[in-house]
PDB file of N, CA and C in Angstrom:
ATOM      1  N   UNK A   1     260.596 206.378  75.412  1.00  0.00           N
ATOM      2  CA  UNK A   1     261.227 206.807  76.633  1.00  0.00           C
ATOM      3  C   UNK A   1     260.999 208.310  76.810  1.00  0.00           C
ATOM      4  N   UNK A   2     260.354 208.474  78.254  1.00  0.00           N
ATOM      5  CA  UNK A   2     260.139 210.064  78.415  1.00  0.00           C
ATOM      6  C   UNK A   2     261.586 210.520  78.209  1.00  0.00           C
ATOM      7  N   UNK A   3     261.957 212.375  77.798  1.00  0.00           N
ATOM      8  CA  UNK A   3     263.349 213.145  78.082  1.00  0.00           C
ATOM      9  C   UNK A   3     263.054 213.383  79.898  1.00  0.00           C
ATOM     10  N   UNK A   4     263.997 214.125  79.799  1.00  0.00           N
ATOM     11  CA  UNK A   4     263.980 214.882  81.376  1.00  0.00           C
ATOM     12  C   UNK A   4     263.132 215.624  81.557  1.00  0.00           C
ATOM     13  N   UNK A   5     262.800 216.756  80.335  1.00  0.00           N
ATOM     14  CA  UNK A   5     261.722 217.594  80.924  1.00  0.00           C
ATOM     15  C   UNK A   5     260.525 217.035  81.180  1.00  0.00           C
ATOM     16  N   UNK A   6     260.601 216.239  80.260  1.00  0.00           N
ATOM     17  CA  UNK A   6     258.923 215.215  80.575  1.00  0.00           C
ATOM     18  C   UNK A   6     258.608 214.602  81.559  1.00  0.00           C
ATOM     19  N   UNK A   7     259.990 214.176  82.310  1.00  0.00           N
ATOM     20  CA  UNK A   7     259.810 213.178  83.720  1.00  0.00           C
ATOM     21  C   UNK A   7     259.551 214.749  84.601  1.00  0.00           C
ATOM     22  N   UNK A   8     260.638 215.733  84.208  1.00  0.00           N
ATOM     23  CA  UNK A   8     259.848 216.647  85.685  1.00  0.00           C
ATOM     24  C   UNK A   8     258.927 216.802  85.592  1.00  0.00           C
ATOM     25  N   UNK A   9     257.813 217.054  84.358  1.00  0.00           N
ATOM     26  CA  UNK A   9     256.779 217.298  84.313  1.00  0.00           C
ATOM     27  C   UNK A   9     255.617 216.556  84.815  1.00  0.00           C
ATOM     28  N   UNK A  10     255.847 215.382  84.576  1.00  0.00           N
ATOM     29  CA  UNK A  10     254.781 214.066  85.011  1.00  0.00           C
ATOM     30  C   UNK A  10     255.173 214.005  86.624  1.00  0.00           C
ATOM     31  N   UNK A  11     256.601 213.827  87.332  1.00  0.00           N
ATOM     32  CA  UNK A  11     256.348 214.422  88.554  1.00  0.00           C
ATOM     33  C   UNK A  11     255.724 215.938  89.282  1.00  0.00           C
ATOM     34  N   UNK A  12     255.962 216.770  88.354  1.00  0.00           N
ATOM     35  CA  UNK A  12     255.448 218.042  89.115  1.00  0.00           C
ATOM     36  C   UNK A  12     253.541 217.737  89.156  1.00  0.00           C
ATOM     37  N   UNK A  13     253.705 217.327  87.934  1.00  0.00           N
ATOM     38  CA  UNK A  13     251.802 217.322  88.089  1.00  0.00           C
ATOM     39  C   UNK A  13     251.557 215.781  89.498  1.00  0.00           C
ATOM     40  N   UNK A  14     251.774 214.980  89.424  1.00  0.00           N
ATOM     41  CA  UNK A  14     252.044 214.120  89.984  1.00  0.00           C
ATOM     42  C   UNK A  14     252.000 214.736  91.622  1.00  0.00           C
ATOM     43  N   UNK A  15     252.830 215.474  91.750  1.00  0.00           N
ATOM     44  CA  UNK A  15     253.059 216.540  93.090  1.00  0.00           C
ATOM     45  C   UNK A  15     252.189 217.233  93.353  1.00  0.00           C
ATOM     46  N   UNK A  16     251.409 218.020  92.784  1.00  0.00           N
ATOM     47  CA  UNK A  16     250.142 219.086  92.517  1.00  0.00           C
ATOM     48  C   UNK A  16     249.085 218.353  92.687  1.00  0.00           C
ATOM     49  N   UNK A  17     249.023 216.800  91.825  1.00  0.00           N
ATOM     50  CA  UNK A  17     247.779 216.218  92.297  1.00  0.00           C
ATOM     51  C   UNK A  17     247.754 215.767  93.056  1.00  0.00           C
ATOM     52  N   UNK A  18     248.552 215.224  94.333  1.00  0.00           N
ATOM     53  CA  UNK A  18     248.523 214.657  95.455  1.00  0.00           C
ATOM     54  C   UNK A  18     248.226 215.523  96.584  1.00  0.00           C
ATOM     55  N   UNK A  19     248.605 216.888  95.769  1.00  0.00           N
ATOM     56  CA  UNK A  19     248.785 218.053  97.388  1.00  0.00           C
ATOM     57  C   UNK A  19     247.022 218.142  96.879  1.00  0.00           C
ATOM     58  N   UNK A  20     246.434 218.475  96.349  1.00  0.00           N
ATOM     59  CA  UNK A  20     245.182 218.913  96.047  1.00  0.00           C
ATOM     60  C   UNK A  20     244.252 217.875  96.239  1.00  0.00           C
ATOM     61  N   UNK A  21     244.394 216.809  96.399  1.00  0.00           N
ATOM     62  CA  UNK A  21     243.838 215.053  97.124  1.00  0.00           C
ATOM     63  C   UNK A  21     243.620 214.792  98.270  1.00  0.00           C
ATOM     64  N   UNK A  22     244.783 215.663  98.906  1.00  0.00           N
ATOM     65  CA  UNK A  22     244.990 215.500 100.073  1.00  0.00           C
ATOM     66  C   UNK A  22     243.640 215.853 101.383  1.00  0.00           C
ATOM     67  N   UNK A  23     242.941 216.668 101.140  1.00  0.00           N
ATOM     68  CA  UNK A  23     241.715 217.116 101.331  1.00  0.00           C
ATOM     69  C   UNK A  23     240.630 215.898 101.422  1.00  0.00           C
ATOM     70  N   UNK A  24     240.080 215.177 100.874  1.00  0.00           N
ATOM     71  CA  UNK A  24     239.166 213.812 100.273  1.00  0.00           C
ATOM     72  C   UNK A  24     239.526 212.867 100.197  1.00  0.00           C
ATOM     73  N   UNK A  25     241.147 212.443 101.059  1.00  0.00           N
ATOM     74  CA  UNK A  25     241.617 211.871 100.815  1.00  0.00           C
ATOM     75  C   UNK A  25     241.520 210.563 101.675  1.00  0.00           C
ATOM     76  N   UNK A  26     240.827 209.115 101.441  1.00  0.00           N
ATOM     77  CA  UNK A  26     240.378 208.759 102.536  1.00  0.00           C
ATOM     78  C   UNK A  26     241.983 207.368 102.911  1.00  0.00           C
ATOM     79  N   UNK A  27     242.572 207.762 102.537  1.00  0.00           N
ATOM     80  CA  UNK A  27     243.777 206.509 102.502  1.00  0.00           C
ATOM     81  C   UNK A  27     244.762 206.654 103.968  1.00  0.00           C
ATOM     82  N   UNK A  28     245.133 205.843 104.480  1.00  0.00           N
ATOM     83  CA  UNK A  28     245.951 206.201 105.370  1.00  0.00           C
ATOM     84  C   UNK A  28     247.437 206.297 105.335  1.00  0.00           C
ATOM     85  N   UNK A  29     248.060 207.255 105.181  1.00  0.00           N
ATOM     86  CA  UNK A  29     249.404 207.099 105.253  1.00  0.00           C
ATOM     87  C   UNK A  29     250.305 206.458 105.539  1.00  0.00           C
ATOM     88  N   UNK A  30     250.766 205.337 105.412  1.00  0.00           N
ATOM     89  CA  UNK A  30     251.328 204.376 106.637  1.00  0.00           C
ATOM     90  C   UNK A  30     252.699 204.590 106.544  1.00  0.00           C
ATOM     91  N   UNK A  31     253.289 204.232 107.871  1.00  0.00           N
ATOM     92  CA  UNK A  31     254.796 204.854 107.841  1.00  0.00           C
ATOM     93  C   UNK A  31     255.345 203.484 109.147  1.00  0.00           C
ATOM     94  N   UNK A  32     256.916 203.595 109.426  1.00  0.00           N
ATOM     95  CA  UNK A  32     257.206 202.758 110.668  1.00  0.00           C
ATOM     96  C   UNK A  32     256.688 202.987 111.772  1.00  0.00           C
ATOM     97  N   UNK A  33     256.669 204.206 111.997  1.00  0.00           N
ATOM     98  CA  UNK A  33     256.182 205.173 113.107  1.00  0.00           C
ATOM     99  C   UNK A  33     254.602 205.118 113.288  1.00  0.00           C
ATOM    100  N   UNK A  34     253.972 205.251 112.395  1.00  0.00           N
ATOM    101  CA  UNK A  34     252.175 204.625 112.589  1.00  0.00           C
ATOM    102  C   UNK A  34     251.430 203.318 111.979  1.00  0.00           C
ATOM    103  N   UNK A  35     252.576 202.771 111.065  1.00  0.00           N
ATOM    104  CA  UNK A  35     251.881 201.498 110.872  1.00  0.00           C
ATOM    105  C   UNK A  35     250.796 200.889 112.048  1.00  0.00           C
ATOM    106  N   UNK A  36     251.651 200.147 113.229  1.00  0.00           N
ATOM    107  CA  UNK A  36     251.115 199.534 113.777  1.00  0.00           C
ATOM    108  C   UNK A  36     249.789 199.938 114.978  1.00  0.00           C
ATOM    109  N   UNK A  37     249.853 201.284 115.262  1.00  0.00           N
ATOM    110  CA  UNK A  37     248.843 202.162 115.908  1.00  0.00           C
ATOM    111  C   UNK A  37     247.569 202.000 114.858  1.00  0.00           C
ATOM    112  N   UNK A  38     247.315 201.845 113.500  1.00  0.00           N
ATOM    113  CA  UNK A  38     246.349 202.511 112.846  1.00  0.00           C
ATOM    114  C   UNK A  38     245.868 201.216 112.218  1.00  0.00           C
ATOM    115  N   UNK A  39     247.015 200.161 112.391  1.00  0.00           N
ATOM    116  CA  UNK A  39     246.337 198.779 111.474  1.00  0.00           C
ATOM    117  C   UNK A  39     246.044 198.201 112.727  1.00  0.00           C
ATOM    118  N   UNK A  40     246.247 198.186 113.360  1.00  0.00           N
ATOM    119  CA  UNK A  40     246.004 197.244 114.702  1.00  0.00           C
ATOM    120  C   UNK A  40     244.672 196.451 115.081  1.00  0.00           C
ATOM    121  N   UNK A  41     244.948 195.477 115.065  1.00  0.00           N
ATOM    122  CA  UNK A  41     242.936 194.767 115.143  1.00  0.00           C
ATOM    123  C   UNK A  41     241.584 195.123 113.862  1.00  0.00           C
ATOM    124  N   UNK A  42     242.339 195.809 112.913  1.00  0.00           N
ATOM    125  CA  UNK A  42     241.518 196.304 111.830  1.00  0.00           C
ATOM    126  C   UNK A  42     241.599 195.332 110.749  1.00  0.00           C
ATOM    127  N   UNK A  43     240.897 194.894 109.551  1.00  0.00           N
ATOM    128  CA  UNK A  43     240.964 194.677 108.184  1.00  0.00           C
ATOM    129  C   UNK A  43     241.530 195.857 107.292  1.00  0.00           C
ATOM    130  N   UNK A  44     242.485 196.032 106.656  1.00  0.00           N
ATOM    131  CA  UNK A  44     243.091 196.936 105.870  1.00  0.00           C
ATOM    132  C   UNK A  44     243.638 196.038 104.403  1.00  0.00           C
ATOM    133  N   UNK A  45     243.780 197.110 103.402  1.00  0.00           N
ATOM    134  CA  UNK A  45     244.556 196.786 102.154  1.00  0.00           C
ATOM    135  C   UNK A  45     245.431 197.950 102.308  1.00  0.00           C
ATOM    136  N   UNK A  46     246.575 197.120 101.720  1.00  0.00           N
ATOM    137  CA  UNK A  46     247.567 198.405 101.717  1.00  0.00           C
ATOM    138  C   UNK A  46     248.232 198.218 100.001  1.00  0.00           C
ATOM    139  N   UNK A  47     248.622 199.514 100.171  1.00  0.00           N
ATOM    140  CA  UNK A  47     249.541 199.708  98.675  1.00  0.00           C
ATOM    141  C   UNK A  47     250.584 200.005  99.097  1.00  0.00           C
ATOM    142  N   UNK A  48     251.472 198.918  98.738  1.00  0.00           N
ATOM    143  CA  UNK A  48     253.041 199.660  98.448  1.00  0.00           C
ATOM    144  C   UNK A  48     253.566 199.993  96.998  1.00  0.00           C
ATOM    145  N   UNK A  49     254.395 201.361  97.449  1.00  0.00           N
ATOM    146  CA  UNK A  49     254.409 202.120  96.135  1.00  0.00           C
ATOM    147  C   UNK A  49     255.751 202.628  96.425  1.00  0.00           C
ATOM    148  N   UNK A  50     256.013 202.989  94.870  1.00  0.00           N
ATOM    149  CA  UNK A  50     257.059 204.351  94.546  1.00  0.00           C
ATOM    150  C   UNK A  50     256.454 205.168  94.367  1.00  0.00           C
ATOM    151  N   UNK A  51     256.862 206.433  94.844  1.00  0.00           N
ATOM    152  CA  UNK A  51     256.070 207.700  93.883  1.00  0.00           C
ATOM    153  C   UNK A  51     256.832 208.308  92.739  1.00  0.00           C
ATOM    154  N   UNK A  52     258.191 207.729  92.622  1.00  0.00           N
ATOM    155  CA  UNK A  52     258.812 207.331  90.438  1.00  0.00           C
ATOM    156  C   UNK A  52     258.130 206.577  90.468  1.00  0.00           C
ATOM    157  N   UNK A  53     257.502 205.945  90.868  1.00  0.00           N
ATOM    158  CA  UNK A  53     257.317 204.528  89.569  1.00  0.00           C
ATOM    159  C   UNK A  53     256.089 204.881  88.203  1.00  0.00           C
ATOM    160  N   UNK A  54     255.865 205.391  87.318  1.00  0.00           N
ATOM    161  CA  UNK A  54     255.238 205.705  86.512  1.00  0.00           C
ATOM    162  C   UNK A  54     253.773 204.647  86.589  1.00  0.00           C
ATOM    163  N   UNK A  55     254.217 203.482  87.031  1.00  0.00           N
ATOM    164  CA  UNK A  55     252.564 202.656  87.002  1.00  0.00           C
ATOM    165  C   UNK A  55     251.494 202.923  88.180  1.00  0.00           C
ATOM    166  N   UNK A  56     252.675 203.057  89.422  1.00  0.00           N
ATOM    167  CA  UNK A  56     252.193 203.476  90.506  1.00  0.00           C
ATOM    168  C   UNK A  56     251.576 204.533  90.486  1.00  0.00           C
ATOM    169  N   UNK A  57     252.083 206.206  89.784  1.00  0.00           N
ATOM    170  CA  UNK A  57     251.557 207.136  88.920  1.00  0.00           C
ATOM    171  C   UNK A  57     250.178 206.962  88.417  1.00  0.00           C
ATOM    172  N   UNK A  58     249.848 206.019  87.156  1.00  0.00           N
ATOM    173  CA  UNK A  58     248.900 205.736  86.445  1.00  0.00           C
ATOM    174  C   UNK A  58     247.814 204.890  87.663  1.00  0.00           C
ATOM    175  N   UNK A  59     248.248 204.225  88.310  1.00  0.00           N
ATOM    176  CA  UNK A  59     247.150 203.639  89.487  1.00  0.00           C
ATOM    177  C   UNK A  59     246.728 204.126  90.272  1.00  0.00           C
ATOM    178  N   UNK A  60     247.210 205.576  90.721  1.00  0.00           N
ATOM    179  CA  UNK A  60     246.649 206.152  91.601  1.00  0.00           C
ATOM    180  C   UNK A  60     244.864 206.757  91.780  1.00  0.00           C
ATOM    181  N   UNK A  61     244.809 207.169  90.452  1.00  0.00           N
ATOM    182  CA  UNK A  61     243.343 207.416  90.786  1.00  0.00           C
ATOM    183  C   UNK A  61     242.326 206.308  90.897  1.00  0.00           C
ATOM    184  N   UNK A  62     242.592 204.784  90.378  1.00  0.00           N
ATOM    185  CA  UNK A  62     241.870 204.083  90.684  1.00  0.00           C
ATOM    186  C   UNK A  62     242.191 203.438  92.175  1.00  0.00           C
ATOM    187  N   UNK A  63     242.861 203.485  93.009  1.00  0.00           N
ATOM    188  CA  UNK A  63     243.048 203.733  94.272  1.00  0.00           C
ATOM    189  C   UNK A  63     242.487 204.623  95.197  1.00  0.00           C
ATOM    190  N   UNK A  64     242.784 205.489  94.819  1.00  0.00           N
ATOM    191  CA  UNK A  64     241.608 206.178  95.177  1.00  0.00           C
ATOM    192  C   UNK A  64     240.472 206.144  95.610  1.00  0.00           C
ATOM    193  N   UNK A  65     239.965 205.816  94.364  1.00  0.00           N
ATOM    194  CA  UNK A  65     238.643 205.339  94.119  1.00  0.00           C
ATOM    195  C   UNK A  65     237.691 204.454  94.579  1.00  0.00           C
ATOM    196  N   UNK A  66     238.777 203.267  94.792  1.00  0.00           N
ATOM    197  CA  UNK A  66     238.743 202.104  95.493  1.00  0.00           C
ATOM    198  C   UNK A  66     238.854 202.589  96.935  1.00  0.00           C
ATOM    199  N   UNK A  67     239.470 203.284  97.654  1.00  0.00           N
ATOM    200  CA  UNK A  67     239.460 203.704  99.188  1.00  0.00           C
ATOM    201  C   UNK A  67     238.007 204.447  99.234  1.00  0.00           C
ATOM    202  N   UNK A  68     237.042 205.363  97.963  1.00  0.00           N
ATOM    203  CA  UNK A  68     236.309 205.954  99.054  1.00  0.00           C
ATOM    204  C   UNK A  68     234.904 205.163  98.506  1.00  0.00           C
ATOM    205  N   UNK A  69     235.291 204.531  97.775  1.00  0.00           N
ATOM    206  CA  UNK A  69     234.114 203.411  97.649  1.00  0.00           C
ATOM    207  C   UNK A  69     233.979 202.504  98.783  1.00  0.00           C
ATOM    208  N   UNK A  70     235.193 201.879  99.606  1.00  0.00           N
ATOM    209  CA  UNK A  70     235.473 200.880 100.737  1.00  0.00           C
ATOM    210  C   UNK A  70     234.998 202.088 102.509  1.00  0.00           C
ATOM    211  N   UNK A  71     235.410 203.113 102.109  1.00  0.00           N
ATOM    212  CA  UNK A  71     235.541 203.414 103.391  1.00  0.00           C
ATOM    213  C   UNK A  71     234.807 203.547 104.541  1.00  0.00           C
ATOM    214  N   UNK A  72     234.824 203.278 105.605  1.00  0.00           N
ATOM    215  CA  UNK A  72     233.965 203.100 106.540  1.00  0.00           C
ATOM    216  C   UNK A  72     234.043 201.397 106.786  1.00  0.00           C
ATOM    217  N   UNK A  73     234.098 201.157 105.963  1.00  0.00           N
ATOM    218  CA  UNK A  73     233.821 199.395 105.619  1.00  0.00           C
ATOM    219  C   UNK A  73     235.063 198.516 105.750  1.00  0.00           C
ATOM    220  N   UNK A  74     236.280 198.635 105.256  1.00  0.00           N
ATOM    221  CA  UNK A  74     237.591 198.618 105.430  1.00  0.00           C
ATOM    222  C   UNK A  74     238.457 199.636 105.594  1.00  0.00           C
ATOM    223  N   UNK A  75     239.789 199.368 105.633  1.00  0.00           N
ATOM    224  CA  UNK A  75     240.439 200.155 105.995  1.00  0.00           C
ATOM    225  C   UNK A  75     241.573 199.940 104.472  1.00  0.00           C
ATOM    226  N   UNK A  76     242.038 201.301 104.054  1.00  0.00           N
ATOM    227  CA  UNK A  76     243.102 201.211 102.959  1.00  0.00           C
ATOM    228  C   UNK A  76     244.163 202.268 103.258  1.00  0.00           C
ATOM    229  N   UNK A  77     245.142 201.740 102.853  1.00  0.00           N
ATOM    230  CA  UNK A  77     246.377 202.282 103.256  1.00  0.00           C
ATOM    231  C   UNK A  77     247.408 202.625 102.297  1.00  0.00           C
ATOM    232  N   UNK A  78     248.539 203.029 102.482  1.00  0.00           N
ATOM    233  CA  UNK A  78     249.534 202.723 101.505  1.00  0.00           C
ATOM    234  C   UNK A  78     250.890 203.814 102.234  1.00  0.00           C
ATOM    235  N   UNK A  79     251.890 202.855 101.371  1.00  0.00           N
ATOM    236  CA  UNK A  79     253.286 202.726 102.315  1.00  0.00           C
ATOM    237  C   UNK A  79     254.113 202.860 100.966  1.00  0.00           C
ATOM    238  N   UNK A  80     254.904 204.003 101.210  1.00  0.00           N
ATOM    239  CA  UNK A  80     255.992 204.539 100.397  1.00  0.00           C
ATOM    240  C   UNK A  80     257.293 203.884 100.450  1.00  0.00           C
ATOM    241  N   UNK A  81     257.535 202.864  99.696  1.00  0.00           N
ATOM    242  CA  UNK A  81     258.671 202.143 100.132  1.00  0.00           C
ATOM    243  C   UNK A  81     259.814 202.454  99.278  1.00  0.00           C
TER     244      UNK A  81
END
């Protein structure tokens, strides 16, 4: 079991690597407010996630990965639930 300092830590980096992603980032944000504007008539995968969830954490870069290998081609998403 992580302590506390360890969980802030794995979130702060966690935080740092998302702001610095954000750039190359080919995923679409999805929210209530743009879900349906951006999926609309498209093929998409979406991820729903925590951003605690420590696996969700560990999956992210192969997500990633998976969006800019697909892109152009499908559409990938993901929704902060």
């Amino acid at each position: 079991m992580l302590s506390k300092a360890g969980l802030i830590l794995l979130f702060s980096l966690f935080a740092l690597s998302s702001a610095a992603e954000v750039q190359d980032d080919p995923v679409f944000h999805l929210s209530h407010s743009n879900f349906s504007n951006i999926t609309a008539g498209k093929d998409f995968v979406i991820l729903f996630f925590s951003p605690w969830c420590i696996h969700c954490f560990i999956f992210k870069p192969t997500w990633l990965n998976f969006s800019r290998e697909v892109h152009g081609t499908i559409g990938v998403g993901d929704v902060d639930w």
